[in-house]
C-alpha atoms as a PDB file:
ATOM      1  CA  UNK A   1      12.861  43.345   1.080  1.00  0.00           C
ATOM      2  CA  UNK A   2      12.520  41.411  -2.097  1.00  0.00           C
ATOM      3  CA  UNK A   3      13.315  41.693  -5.568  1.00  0.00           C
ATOM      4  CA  UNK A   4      12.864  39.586  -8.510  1.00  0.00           C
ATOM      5  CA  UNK A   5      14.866  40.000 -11.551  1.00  0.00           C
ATOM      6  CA  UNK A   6      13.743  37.559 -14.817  1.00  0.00           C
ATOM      7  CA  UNK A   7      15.912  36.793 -18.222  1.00  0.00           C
ATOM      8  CA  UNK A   8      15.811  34.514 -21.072  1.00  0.00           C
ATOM      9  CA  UNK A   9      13.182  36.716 -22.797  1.00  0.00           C
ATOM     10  CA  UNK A  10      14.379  36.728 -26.720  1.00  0.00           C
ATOM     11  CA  UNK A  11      12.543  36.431 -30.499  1.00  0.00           C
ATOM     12  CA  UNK A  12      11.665  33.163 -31.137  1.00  0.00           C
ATOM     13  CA  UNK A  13      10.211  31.764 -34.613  1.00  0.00           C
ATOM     14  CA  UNK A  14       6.556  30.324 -34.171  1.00  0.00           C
ATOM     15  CA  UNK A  15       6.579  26.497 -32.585  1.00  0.00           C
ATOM     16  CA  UNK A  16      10.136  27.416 -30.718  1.00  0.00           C
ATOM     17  CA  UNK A  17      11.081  27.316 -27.367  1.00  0.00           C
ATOM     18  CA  UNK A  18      12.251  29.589 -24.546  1.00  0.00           C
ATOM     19  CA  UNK A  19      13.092  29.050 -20.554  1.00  0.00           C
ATOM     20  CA  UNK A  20      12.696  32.354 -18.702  1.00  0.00           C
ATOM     21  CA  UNK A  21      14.448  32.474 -15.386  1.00  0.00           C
ATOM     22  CA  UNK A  22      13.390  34.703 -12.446  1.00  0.00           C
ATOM     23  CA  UNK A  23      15.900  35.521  -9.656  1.00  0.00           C
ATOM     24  CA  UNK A  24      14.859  36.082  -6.258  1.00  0.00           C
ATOM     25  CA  UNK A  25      16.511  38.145  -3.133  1.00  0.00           C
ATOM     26  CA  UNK A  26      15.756  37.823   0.717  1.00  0.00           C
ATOM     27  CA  UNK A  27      14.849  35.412   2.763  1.00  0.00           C
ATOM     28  CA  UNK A  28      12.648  32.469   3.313  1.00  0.00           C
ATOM     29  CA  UNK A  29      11.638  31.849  -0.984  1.00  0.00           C
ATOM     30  CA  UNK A  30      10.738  28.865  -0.291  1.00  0.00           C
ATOM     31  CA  UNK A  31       8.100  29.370   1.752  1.00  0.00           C
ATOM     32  CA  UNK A  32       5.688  31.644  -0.820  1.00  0.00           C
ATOM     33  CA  UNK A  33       4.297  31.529  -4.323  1.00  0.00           C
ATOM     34  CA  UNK A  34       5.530  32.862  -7.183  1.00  0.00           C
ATOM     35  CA  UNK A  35       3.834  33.587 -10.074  1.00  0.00           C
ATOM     36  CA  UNK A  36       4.307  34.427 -14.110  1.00  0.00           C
ATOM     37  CA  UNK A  37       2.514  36.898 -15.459  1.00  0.00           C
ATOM     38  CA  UNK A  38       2.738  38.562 -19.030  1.00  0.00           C
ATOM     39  CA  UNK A  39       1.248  41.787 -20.184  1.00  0.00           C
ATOM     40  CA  UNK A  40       0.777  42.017 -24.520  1.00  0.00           C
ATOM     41  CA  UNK A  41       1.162  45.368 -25.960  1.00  0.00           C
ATOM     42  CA  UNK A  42      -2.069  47.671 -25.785  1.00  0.00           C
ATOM     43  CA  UNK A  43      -3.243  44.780 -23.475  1.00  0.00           C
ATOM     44  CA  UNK A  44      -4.182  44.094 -19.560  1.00  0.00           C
ATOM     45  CA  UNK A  45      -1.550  41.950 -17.533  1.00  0.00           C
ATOM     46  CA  UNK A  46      -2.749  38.438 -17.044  1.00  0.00           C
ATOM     47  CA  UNK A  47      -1.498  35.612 -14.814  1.00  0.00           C
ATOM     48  CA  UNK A  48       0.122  32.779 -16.852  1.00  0.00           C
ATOM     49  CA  UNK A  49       1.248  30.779 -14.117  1.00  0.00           C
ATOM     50  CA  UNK A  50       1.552  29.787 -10.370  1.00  0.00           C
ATOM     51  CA  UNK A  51       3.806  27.519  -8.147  1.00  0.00           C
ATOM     52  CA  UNK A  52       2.994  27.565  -4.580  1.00  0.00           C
ATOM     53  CA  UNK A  53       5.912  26.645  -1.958  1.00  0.00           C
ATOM     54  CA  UNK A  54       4.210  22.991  -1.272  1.00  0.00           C
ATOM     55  CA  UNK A  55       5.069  22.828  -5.486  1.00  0.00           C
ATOM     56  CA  UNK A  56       1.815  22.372  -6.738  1.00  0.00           C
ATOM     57  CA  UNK A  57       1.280  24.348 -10.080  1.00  0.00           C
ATOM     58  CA  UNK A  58      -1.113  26.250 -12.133  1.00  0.00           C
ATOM     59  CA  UNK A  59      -1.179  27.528 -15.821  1.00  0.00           C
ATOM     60  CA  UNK A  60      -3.853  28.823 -17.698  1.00  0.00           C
ATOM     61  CA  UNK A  61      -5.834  27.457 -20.052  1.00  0.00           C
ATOM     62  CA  UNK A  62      -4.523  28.886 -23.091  1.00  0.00           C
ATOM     63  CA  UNK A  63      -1.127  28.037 -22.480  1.00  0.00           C
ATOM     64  CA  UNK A  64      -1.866  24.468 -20.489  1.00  0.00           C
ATOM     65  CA  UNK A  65       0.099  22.025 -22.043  1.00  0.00           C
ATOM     66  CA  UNK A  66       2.785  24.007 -23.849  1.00  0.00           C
ATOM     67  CA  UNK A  67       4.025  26.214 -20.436  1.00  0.00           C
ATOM     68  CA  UNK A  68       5.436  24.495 -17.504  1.00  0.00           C
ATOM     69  CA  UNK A  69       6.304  26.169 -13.956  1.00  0.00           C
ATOM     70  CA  UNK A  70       9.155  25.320 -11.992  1.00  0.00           C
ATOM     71  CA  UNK A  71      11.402  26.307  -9.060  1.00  0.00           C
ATOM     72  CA  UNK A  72      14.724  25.673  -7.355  1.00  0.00           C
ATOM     73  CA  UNK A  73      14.437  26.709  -3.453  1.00  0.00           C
ATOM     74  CA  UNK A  74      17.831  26.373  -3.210  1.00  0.00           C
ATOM     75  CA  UNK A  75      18.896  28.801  -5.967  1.00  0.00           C
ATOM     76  CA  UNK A  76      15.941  30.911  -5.211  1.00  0.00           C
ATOM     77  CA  UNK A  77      15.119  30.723  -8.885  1.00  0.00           C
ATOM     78  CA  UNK A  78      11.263  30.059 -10.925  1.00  0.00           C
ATOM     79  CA  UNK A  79      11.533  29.234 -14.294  1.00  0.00           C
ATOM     80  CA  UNK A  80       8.982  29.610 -17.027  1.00  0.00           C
ATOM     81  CA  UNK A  81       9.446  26.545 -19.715  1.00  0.00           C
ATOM     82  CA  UNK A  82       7.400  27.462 -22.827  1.00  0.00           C
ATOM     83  CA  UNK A  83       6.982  25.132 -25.959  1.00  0.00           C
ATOM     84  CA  UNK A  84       5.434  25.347 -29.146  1.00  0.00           C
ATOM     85  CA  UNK A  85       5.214  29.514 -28.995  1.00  0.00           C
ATOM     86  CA  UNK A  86       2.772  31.325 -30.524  1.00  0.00           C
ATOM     87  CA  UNK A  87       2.756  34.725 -32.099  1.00  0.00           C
ATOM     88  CA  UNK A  88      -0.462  35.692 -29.328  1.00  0.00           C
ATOM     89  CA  UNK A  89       2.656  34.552 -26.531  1.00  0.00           C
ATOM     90  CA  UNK A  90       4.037  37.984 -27.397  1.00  0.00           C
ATOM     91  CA  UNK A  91       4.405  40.146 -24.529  1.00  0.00           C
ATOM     92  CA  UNK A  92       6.176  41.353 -21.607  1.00  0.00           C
ATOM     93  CA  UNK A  93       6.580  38.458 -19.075  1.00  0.00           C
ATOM     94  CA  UNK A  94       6.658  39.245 -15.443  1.00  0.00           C
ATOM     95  CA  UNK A  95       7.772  37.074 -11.941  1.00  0.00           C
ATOM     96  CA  UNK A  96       5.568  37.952  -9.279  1.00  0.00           C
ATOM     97  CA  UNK A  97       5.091  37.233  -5.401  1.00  0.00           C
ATOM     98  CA  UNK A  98       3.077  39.108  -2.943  1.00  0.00           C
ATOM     99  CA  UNK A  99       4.333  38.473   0.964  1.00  0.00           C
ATOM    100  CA  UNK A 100       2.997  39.747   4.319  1.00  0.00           C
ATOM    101  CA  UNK A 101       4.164  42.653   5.508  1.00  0.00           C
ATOM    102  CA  UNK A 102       6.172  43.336   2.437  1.00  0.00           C
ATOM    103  CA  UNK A 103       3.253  43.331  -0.068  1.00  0.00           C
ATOM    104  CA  UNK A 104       3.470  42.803  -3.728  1.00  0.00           C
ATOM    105  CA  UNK A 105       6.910  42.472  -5.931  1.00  0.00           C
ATOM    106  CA  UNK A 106       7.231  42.675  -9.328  1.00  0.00           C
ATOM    107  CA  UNK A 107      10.304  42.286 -11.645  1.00  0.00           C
ATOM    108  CA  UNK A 108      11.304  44.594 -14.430  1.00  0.00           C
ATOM    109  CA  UNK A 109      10.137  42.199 -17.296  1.00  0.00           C
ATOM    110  CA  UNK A 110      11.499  40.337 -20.174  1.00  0.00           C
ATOM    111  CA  UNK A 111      10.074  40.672 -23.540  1.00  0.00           C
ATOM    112  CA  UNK A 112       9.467  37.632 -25.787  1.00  0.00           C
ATOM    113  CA  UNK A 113       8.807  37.943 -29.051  1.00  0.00           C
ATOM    114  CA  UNK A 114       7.366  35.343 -31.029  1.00  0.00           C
ATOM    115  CA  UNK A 115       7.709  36.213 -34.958  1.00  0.00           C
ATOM    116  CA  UNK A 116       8.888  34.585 -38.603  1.00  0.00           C
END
């Protein structure tokens, strides 16, 4: 079984900066992707970000350049480093994986807020 448990969510003035942590259980992390996704109010859920287990990365385009994805193997952690937030960053931010056999995970959510 797995479960993922994120943090660091928080209000944050336009052009600030927040590092959201996601905390993994069970075995073998380092061998699978993990994944950020955020969900706005009213809005679908939409993939942010992607490290697979060789460490290669993805973000999407409208955060590429401003949102980095990281992860620590050892502490069975993925972080989320975002810069230069936006008010449109607004939502509920999710850590993801999806393993055989076990299926899908998602953590609860953290909500960042991104308001003057």
């Amino acid at each position: 079984q797995v479960q993922l448990v994120e943090s660091g969510g928080d209000l944050v003035q336009p052009g600030g900066s927040l590092r959201l942590s996601c905390a993994a259980s069970g075995s073998g992390f380092s061998s699978y992707n993990m994944d950020w996704y955020r969900q706005p109010s009213g809005k679908q859920r939409e993939l942010v970000a992607r490290i697979w287990s060789d460490g290669s990365t993805y973000v999407s385009d409208n955060v590429k350049g401003r949102f980095t994805i990281s992860r620590d193997n050892g502490k069975k952690m993925v972080y989320l480093q975002m810069n230069s937030l936006k008010p449109e960053d607004s939502a509920v931010y999710y850590c993801y994986t999806n393993r055989p056999i076990i299926g899908p995970t998602w953590g609860q959510g953290t909500q960042v807020t991104v308001s003057s």
